[in-house]
C-alpha atoms as a PDB file:
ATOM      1  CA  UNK A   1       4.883 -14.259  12.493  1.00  0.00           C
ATOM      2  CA  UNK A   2       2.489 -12.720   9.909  1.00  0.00           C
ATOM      3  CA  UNK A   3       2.390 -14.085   6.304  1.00  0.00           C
ATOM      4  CA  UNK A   4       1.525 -12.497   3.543  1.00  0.00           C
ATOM      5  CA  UNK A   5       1.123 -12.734  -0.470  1.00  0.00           C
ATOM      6  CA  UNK A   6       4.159 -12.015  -2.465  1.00  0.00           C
ATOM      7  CA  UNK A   7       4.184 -10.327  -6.055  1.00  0.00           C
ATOM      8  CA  UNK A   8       7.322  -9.945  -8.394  1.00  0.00           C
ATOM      9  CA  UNK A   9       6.824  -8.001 -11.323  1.00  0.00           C
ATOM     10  CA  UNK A  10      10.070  -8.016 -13.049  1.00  0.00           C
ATOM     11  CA  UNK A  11      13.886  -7.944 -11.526  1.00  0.00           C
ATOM     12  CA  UNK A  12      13.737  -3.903 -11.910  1.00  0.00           C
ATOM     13  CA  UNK A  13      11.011  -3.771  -9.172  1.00  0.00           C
ATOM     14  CA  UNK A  14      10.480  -4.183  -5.803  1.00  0.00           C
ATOM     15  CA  UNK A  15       8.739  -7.205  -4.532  1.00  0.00           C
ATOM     16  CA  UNK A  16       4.932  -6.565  -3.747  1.00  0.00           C
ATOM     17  CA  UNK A  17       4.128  -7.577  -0.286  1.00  0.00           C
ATOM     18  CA  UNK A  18       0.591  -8.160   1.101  1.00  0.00           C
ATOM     19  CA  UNK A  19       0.047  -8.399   4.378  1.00  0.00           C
ATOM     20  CA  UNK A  20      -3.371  -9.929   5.980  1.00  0.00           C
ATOM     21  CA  UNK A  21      -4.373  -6.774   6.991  1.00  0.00           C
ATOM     22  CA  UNK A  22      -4.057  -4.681   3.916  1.00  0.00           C
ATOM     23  CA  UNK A  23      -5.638  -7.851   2.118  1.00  0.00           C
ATOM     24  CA  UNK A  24      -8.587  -7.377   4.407  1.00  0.00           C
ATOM     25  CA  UNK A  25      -8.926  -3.927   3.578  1.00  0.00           C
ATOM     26  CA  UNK A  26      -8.886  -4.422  -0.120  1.00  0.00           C
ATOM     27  CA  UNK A  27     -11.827  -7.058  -0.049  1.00  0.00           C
ATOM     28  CA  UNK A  28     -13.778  -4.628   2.560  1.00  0.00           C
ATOM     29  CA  UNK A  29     -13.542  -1.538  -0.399  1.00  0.00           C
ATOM     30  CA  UNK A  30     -14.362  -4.496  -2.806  1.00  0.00           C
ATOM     31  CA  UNK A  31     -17.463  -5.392  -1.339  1.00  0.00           C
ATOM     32  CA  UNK A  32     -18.351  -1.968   0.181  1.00  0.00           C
ATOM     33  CA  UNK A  33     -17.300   0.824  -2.338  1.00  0.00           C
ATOM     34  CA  UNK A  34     -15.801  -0.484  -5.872  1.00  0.00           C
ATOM     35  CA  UNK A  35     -14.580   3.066  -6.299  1.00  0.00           C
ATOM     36  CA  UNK A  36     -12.251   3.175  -3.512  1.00  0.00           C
ATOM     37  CA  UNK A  37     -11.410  -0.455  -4.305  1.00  0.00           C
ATOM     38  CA  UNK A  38     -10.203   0.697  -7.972  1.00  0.00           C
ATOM     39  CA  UNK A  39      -8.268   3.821  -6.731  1.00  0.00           C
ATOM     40  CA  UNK A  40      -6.643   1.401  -4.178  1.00  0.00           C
ATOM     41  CA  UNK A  41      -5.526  -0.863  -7.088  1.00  0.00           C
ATOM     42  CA  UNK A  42      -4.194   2.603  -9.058  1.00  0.00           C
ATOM     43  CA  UNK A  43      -2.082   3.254  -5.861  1.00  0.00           C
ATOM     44  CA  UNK A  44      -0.445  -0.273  -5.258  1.00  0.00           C
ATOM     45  CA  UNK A  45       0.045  -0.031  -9.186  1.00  0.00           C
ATOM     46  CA  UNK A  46       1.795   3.870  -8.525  1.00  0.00           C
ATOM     47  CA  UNK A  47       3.790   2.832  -5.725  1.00  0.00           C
ATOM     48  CA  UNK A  48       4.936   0.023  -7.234  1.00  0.00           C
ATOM     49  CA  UNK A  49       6.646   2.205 -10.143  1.00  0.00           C
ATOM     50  CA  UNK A  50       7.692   4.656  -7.813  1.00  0.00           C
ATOM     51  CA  UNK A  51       6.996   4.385  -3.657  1.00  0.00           C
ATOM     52  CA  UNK A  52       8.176   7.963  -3.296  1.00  0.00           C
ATOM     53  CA  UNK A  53       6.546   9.853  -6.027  1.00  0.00           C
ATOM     54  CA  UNK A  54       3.242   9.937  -7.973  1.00  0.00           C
ATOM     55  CA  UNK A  55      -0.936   9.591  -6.916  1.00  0.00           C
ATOM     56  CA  UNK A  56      -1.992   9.958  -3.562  1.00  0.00           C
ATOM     57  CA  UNK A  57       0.555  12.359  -1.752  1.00  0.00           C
ATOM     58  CA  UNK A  58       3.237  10.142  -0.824  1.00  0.00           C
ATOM     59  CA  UNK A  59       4.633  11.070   2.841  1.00  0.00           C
ATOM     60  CA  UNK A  60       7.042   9.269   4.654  1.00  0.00           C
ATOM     61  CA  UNK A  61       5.616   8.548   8.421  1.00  0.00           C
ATOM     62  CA  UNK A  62       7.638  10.017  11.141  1.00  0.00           C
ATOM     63  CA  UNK A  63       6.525   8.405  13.975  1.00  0.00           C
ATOM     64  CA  UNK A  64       5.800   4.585  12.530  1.00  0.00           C
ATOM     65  CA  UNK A  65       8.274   1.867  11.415  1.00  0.00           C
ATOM     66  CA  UNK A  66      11.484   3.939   9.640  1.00  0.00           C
ATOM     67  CA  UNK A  67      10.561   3.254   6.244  1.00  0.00           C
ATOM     68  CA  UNK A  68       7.319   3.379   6.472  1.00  0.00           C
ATOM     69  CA  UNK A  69       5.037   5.579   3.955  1.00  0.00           C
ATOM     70  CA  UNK A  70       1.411   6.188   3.545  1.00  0.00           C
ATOM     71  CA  UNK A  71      -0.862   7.698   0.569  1.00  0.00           C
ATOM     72  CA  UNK A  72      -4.295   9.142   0.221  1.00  0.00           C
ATOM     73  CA  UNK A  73      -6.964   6.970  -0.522  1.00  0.00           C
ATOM     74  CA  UNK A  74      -9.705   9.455   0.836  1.00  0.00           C
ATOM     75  CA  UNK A  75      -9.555  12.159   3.162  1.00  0.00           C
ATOM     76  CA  UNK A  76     -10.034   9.476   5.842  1.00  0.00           C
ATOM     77  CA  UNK A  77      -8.374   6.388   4.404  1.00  0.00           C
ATOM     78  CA  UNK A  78      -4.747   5.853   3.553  1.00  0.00           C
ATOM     79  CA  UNK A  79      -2.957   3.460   2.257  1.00  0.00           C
ATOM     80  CA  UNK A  80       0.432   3.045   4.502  1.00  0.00           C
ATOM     81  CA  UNK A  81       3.370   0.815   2.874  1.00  0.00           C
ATOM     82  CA  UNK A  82       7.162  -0.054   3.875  1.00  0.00           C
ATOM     83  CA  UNK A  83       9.907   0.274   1.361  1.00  0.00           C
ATOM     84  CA  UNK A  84      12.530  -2.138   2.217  1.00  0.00           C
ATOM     85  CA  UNK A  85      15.513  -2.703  -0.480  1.00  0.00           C
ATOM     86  CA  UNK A  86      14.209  -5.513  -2.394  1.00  0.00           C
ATOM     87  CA  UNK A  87      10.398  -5.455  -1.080  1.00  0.00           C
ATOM     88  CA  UNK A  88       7.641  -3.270  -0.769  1.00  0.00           C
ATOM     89  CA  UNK A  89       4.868  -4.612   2.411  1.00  0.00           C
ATOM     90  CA  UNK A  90       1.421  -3.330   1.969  1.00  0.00           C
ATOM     91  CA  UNK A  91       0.184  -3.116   5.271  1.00  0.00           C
ATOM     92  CA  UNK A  92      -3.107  -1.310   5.486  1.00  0.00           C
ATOM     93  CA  UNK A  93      -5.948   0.683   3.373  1.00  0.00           C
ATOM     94  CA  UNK A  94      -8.165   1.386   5.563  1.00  0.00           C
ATOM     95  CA  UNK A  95      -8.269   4.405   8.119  1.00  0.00           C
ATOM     96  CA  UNK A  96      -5.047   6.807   9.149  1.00  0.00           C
ATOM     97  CA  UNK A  97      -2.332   5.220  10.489  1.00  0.00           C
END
């Protein structure tokens, strides 16, 4: 069993889930590369409005979890989420799936 931080905007969004993992990866590009760090926080902020459309290049993954979606954070790094109904888990930003 993984925990992970939870986030509720307001009762129009999705819950904002963060995994240890993707937490991990957002206080590597902290330390390492503010840049990335910032666009990392523009594409939780995106996907949070909208998981399927917007920044980044949103594709659904066909061979991961069903659900599962990922978006550009460099030509290397993406950051790969699940849409569920009533949450959205933020499982990684660092590397391709």
């Amino acid at each position: 069993m993984t925990y992970g931080v939870r986030l509720v905007l307001s009762k129009k969004t999705r819950a904002a889930v963060f995994q240890p993992e993707f937490i991990e990866d957002l206080r590597f590009w902290v330390e390492t590369d503010r840049k990335l760090a910032l666009r990392a926080f523009d594409l939780i902020e995106a996907i949070l409005r909208d998981p399927f459309e917007g920044i980044g290049k949103p594709e659904p993954l066909k061979y991961f979890t069903p659900g599962a979606w990922s978006r550009r954070l460099t030509q290397e790094h993406r950051v790969v989420y699940l849409v569920r109904e009533e949450q959205i888990d933020f499982l990684q930003a660092r590397y391709h799936y």
